[in-house]
PDB file of N, CA and C in Angstrom:
ATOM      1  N   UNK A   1     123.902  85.870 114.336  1.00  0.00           N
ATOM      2  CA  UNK A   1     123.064  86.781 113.578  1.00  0.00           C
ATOM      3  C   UNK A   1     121.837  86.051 113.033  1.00  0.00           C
ATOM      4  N   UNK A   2     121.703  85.054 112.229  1.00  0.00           N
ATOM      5  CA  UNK A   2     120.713  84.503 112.039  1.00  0.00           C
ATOM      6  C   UNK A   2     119.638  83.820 112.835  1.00  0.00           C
ATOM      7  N   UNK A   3     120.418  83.264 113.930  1.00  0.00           N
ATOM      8  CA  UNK A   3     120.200  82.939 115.109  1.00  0.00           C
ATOM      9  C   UNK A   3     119.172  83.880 115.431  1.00  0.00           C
ATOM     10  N   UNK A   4     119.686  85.359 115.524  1.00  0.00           N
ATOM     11  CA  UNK A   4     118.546  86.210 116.500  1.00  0.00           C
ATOM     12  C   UNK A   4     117.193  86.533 115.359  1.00  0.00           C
ATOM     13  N   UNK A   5     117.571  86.414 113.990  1.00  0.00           N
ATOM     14  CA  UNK A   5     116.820  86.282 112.597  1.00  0.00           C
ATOM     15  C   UNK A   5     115.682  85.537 112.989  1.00  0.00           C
ATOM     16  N   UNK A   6     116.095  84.267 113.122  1.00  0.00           N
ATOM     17  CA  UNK A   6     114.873  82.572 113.309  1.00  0.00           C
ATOM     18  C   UNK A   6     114.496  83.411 115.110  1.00  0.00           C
ATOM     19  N   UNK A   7     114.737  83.678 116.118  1.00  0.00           N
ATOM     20  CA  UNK A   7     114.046  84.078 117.772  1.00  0.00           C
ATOM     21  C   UNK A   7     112.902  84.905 116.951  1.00  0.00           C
ATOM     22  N   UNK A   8     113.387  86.146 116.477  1.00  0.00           N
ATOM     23  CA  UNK A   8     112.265  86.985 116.381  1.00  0.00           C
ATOM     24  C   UNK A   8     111.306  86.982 115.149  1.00  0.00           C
ATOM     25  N   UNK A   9     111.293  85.889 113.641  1.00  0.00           N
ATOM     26  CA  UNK A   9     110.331  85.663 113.461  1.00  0.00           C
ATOM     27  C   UNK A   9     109.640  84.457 113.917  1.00  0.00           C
ATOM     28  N   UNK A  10     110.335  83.788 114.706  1.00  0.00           N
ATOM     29  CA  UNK A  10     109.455  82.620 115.129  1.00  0.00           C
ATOM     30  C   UNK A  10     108.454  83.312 116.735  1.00  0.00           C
ATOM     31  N   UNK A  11     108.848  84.759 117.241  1.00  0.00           N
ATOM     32  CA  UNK A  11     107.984  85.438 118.213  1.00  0.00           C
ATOM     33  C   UNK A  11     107.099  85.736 117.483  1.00  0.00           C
ATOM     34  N   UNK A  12     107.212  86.319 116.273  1.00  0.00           N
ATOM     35  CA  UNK A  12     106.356  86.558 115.036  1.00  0.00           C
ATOM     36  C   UNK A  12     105.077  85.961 115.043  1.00  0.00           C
ATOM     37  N   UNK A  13     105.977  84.742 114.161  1.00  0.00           N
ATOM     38  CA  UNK A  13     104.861  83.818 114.333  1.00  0.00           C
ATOM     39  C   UNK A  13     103.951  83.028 115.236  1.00  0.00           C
ATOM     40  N   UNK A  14     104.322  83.554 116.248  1.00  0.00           N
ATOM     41  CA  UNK A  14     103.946  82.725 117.187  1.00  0.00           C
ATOM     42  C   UNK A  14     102.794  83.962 117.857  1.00  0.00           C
ATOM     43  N   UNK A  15     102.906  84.988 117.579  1.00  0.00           N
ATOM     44  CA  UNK A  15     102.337  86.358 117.891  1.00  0.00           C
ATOM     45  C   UNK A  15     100.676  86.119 116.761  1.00  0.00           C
ATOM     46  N   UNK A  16     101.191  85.877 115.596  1.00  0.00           N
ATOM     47  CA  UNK A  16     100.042  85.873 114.450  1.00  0.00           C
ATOM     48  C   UNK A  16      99.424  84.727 114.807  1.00  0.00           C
ATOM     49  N   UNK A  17      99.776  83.585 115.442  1.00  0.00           N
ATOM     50  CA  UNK A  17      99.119  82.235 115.881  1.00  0.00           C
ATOM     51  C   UNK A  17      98.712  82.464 117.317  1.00  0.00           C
ATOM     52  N   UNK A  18      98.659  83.239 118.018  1.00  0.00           N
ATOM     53  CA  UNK A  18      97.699  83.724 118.989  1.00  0.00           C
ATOM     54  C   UNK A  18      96.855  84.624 118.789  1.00  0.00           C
ATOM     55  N   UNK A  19      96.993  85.920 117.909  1.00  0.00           N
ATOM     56  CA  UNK A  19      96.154  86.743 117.398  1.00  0.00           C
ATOM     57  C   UNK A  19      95.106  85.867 116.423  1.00  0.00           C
ATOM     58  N   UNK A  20      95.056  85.455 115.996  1.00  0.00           N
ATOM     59  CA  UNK A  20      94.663  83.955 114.901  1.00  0.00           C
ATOM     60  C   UNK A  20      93.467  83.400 115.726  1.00  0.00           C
ATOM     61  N   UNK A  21      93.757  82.903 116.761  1.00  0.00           N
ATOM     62  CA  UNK A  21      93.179  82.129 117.514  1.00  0.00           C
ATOM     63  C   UNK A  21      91.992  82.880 118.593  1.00  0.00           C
ATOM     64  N   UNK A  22      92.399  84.393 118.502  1.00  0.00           N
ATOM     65  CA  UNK A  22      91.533  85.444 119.999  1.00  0.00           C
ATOM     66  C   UNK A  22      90.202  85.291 118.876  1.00  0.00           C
ATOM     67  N   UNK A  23      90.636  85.414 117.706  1.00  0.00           N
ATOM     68  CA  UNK A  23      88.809  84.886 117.071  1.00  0.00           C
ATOM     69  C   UNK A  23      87.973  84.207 117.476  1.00  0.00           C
ATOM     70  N   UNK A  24      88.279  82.912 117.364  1.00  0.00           N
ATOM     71  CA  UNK A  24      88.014  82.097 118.067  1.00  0.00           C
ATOM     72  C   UNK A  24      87.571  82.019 119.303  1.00  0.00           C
ATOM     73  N   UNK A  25      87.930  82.613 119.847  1.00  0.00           N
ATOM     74  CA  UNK A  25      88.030  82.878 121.471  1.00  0.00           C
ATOM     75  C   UNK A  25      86.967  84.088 122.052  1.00  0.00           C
ATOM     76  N   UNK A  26      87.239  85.017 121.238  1.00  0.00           N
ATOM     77  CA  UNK A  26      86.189  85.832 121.254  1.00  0.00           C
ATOM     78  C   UNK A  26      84.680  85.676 120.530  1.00  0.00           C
ATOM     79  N   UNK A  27      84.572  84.686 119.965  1.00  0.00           N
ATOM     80  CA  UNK A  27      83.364  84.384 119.611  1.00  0.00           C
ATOM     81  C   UNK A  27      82.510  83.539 120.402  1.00  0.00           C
ATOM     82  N   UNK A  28      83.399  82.303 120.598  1.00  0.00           N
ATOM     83  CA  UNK A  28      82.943  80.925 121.102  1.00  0.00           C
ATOM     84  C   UNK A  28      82.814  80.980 122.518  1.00  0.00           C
ATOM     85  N   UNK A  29      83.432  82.089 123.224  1.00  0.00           N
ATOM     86  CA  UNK A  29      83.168  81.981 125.061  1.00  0.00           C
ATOM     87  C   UNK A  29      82.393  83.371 125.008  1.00  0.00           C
ATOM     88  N   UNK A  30      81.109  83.020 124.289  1.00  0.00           N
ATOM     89  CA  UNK A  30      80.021  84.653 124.741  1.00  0.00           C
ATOM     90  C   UNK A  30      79.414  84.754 126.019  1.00  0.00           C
ATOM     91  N   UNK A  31      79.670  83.990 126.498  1.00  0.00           N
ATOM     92  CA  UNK A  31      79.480  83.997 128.043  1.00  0.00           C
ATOM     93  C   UNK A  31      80.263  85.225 128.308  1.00  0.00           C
ATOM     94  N   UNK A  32      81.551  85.165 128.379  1.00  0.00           N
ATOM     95  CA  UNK A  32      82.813  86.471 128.601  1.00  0.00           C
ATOM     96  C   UNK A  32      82.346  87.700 127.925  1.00  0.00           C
ATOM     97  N   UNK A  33      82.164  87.403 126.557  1.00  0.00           N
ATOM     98  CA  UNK A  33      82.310  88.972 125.510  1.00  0.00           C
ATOM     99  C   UNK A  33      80.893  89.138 124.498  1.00  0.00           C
ATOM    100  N   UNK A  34      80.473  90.184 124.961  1.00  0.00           N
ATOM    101  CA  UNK A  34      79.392  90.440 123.988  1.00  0.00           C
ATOM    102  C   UNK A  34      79.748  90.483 122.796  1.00  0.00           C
ATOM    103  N   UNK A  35      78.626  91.226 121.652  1.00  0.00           N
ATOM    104  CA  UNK A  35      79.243  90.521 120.552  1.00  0.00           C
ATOM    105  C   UNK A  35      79.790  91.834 120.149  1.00  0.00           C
ATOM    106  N   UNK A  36      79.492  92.970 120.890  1.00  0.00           N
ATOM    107  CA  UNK A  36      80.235  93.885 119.833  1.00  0.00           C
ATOM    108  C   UNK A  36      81.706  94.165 120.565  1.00  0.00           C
ATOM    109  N   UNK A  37      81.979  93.553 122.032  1.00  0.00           N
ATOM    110  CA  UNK A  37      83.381  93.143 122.244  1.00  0.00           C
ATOM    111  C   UNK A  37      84.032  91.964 121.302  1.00  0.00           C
ATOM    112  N   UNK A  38      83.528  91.331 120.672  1.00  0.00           N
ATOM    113  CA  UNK A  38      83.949  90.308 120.300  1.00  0.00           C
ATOM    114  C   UNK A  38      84.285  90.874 118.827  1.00  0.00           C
ATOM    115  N   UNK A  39      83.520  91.609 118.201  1.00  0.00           N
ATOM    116  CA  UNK A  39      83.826  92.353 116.942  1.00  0.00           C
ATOM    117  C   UNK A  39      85.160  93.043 116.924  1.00  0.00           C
ATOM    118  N   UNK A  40      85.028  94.295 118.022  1.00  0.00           N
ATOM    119  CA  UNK A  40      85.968  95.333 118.311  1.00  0.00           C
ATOM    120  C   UNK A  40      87.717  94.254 118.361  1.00  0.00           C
ATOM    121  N   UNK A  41      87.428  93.196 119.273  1.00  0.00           N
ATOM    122  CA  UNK A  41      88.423  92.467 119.935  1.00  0.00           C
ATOM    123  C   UNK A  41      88.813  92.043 118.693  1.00  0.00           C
ATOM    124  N   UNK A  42      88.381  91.365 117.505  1.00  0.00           N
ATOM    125  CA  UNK A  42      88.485  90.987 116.389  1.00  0.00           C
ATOM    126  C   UNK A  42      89.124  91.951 115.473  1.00  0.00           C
ATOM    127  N   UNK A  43      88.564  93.185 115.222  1.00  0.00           N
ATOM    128  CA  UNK A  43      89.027  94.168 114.523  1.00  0.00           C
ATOM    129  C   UNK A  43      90.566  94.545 115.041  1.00  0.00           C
ATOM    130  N   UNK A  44      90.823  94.569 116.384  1.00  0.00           N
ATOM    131  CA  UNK A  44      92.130  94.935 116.801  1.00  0.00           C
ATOM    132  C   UNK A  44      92.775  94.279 116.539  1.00  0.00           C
ATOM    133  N   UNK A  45      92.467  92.914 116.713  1.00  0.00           N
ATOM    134  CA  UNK A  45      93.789  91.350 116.188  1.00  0.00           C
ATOM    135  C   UNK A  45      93.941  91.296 115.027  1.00  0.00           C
ATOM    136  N   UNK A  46      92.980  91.831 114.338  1.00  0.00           N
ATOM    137  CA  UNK A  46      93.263  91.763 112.488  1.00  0.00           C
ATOM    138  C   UNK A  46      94.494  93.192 112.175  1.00  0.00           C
ATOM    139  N   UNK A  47      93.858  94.264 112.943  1.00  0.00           N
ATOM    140  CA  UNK A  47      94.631  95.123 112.749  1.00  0.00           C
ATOM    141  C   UNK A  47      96.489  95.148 113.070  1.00  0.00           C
ATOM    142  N   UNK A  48      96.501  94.484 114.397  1.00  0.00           N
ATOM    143  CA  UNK A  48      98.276  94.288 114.861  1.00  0.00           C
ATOM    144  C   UNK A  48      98.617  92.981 113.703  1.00  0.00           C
ATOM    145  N   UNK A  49      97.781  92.551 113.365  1.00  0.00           N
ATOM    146  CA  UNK A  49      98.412  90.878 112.282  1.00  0.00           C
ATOM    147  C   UNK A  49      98.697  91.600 111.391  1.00  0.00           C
ATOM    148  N   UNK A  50      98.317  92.746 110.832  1.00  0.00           N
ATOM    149  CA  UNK A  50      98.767  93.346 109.680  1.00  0.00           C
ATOM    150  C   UNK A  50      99.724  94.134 109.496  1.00  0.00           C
ATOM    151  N   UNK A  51      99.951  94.758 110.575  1.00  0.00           N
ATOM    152  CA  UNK A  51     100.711  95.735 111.085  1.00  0.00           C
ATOM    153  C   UNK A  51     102.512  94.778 111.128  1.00  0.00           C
ATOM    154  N   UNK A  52     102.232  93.612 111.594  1.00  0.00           N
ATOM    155  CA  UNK A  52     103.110  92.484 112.220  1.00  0.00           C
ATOM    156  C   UNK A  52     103.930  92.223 110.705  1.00  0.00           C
ATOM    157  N   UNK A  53     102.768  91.914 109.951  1.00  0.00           N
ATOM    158  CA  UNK A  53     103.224  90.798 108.443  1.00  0.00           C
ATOM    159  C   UNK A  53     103.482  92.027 107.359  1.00  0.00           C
ATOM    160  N   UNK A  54     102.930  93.433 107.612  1.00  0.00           N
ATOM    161  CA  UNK A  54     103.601  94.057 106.749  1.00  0.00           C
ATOM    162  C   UNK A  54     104.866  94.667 107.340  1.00  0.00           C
ATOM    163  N   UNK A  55     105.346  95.137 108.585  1.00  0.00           N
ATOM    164  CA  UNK A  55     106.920  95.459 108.922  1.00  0.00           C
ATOM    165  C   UNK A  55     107.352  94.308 109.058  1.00  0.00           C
ATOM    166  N   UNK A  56     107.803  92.869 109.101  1.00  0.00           N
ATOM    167  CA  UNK A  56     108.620  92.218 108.694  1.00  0.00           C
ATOM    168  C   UNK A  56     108.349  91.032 108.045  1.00  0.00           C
ATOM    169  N   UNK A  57     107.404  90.834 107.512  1.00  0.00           N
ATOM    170  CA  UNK A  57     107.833  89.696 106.548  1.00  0.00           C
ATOM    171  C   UNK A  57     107.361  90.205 105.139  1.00  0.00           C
ATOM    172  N   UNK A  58     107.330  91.529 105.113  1.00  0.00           N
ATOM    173  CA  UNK A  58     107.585  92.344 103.934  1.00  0.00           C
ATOM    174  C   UNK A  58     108.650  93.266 103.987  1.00  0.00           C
ATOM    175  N   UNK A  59     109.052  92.790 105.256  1.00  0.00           N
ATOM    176  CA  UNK A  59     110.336  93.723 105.143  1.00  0.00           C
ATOM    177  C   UNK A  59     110.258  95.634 105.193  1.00  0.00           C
ATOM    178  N   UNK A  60     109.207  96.296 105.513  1.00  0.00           N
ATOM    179  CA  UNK A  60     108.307  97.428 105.545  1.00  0.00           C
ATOM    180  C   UNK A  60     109.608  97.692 106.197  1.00  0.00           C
ATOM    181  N   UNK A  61     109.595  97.335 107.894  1.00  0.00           N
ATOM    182  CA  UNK A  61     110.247  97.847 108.916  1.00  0.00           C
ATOM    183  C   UNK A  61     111.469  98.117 108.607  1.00  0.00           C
ATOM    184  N   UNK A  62     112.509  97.721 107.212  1.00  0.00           N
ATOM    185  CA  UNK A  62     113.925  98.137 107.458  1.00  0.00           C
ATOM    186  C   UNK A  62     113.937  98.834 106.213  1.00  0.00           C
ATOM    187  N   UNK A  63     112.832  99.527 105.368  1.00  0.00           N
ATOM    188  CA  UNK A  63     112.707  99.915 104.315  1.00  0.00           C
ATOM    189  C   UNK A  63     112.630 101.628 104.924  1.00  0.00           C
ATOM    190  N   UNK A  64     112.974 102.374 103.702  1.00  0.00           N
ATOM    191  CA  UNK A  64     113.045 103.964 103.906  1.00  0.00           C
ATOM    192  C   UNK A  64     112.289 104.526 104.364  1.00  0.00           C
ATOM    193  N   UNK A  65     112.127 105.508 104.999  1.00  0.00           N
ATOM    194  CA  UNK A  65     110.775 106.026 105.551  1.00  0.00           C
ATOM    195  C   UNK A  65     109.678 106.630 104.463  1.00  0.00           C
ATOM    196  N   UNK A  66     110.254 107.036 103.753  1.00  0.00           N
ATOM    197  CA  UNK A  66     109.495 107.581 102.482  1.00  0.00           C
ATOM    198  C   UNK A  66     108.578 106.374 102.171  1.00  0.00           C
ATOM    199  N   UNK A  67     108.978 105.326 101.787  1.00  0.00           N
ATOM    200  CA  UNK A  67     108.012 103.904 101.536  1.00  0.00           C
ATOM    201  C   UNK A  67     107.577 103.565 102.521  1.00  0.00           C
ATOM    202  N   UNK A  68     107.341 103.746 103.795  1.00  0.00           N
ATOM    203  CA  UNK A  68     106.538 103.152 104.685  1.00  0.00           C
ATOM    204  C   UNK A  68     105.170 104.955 104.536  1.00  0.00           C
ATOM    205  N   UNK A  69     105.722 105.935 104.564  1.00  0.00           N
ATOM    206  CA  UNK A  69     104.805 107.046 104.488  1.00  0.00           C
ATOM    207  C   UNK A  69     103.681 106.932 103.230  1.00  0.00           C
ATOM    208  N   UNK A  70     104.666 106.665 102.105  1.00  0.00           N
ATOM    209  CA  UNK A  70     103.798 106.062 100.611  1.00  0.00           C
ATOM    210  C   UNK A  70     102.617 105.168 101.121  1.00  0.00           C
ATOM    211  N   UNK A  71     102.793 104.129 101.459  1.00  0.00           N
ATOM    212  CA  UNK A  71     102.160 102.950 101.692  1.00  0.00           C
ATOM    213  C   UNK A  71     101.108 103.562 103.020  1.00  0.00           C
ATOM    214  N   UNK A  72     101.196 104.068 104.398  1.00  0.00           N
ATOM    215  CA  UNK A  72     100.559 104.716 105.081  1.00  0.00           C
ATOM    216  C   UNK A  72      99.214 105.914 104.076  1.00  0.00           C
ATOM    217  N   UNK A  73      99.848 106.353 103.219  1.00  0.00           N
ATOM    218  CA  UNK A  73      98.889 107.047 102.679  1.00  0.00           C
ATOM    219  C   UNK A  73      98.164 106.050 101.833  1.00  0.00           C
ATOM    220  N   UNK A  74      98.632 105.383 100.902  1.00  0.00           N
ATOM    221  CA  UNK A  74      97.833 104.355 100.091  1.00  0.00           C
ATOM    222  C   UNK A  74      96.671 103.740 100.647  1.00  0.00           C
ATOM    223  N   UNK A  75      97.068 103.545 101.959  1.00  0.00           N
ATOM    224  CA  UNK A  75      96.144 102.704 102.965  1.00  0.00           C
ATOM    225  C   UNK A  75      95.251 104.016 103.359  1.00  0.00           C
ATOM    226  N   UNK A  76      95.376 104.938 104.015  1.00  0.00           N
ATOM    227  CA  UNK A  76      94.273 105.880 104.027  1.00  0.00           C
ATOM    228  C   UNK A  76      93.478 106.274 103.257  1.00  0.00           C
ATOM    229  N   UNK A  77      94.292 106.442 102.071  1.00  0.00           N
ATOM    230  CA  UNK A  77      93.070 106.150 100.554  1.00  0.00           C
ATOM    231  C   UNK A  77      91.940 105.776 100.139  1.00  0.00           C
ATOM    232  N   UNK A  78      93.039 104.451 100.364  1.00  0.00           N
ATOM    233  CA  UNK A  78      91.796 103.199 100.145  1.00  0.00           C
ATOM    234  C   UNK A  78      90.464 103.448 101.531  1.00  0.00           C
ATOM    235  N   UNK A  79      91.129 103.388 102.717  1.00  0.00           N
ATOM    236  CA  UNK A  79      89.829 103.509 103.860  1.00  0.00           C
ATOM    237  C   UNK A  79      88.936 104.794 103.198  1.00  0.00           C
ATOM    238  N   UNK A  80      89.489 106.026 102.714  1.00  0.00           N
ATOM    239  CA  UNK A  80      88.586 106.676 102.438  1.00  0.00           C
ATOM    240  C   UNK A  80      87.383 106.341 101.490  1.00  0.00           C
ATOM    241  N   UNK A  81      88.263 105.601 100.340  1.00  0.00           N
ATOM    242  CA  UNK A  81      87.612 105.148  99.413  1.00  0.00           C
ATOM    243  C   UNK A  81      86.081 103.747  99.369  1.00  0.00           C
ATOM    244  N   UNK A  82      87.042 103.205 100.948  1.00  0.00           N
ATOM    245  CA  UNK A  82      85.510 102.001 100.891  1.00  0.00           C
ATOM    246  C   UNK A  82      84.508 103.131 102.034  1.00  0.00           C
ATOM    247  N   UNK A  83      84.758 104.267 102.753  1.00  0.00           N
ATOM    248  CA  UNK A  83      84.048 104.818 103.671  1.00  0.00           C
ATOM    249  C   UNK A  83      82.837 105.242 102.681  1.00  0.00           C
ATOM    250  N   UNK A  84      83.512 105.495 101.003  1.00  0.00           N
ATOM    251  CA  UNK A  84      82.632 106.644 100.603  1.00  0.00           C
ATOM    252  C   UNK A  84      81.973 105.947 100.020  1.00  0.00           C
ATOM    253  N   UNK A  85      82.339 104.846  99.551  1.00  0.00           N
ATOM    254  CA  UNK A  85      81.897 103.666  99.041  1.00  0.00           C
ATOM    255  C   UNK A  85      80.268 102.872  99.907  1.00  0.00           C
ATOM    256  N   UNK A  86      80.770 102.783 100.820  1.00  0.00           N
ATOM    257  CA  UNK A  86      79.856 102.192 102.008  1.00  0.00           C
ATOM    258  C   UNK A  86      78.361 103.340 102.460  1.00  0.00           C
ATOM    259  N   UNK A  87      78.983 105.089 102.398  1.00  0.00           N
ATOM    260  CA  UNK A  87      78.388 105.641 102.719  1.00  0.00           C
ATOM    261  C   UNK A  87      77.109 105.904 101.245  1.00  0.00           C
ATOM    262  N   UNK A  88      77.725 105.684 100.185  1.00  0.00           N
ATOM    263  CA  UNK A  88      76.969 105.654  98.771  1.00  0.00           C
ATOM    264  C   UNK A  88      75.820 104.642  98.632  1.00  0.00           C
ATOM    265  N   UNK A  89      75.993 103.734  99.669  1.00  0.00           N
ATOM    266  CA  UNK A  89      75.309 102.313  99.751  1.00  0.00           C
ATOM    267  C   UNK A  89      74.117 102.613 100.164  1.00  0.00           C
ATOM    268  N   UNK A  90      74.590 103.066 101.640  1.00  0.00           N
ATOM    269  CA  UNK A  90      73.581 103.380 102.487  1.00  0.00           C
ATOM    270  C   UNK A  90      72.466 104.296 102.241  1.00  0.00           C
TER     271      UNK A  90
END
C-alpha cells in the first residue's frame, strides 16, 4: 500500500518536474515556437501543475465532492474578479 503511495507521487513529481521545465523549453528553442505558442504552451503547463498539486498533494482528489465544487467555484470567482479587474484597467 504505501509502496503504490511513494510510485504515484513520485509520477507526480516527476510530472511537475517536466511541466517545470516545458518553460524553459518553450522559450529558449524559438526557433520551434513562436512566442504566443510559447505563452499558450506555458499557460497550459501552469494550468495541469495546478490541477496536479491541488488533487493530491492537497489531498482535493479523495475529498467530498461538495469541497472540490466549493473550491471550483471560488476559483471562478476569483477569474471573474481579476477579468473585471483587468477590464477596469484598460
Amino acid at each position: 500500500m504505501a509502496s503504490d503511495h511513494l510510485k504515484l507521487y513520485t509520477a507526480i513529481y516527476v510530472a511537475l518536474l517536466v511541466l517545470a521545465a516545458s518553460k524553459f523549453i518553450f522559450f529558449e528553442f524559438d526557433q520551434f515556437f513562436t512566442y504566443g505558442q510559447a505563452f499558450a504552451g506555458t499557460m497550459v503547463a501552469a494550468a495541469i501543475k495546478s490541477v496536479l498539486i491541488v488533487a493530491y498533494f492537497q489531498h482535493l482528489r479523495w475529498e467530498n465532492r461538495s469541497l472540490t465544487y466549493l473550491m471550483s467555484l471560488a476559483l471562478a470567482l476569483a477569474l471573474l474578479l481579476m477579468a473585471a479587474a483587468a477590464y477596469s484597467i484598460s
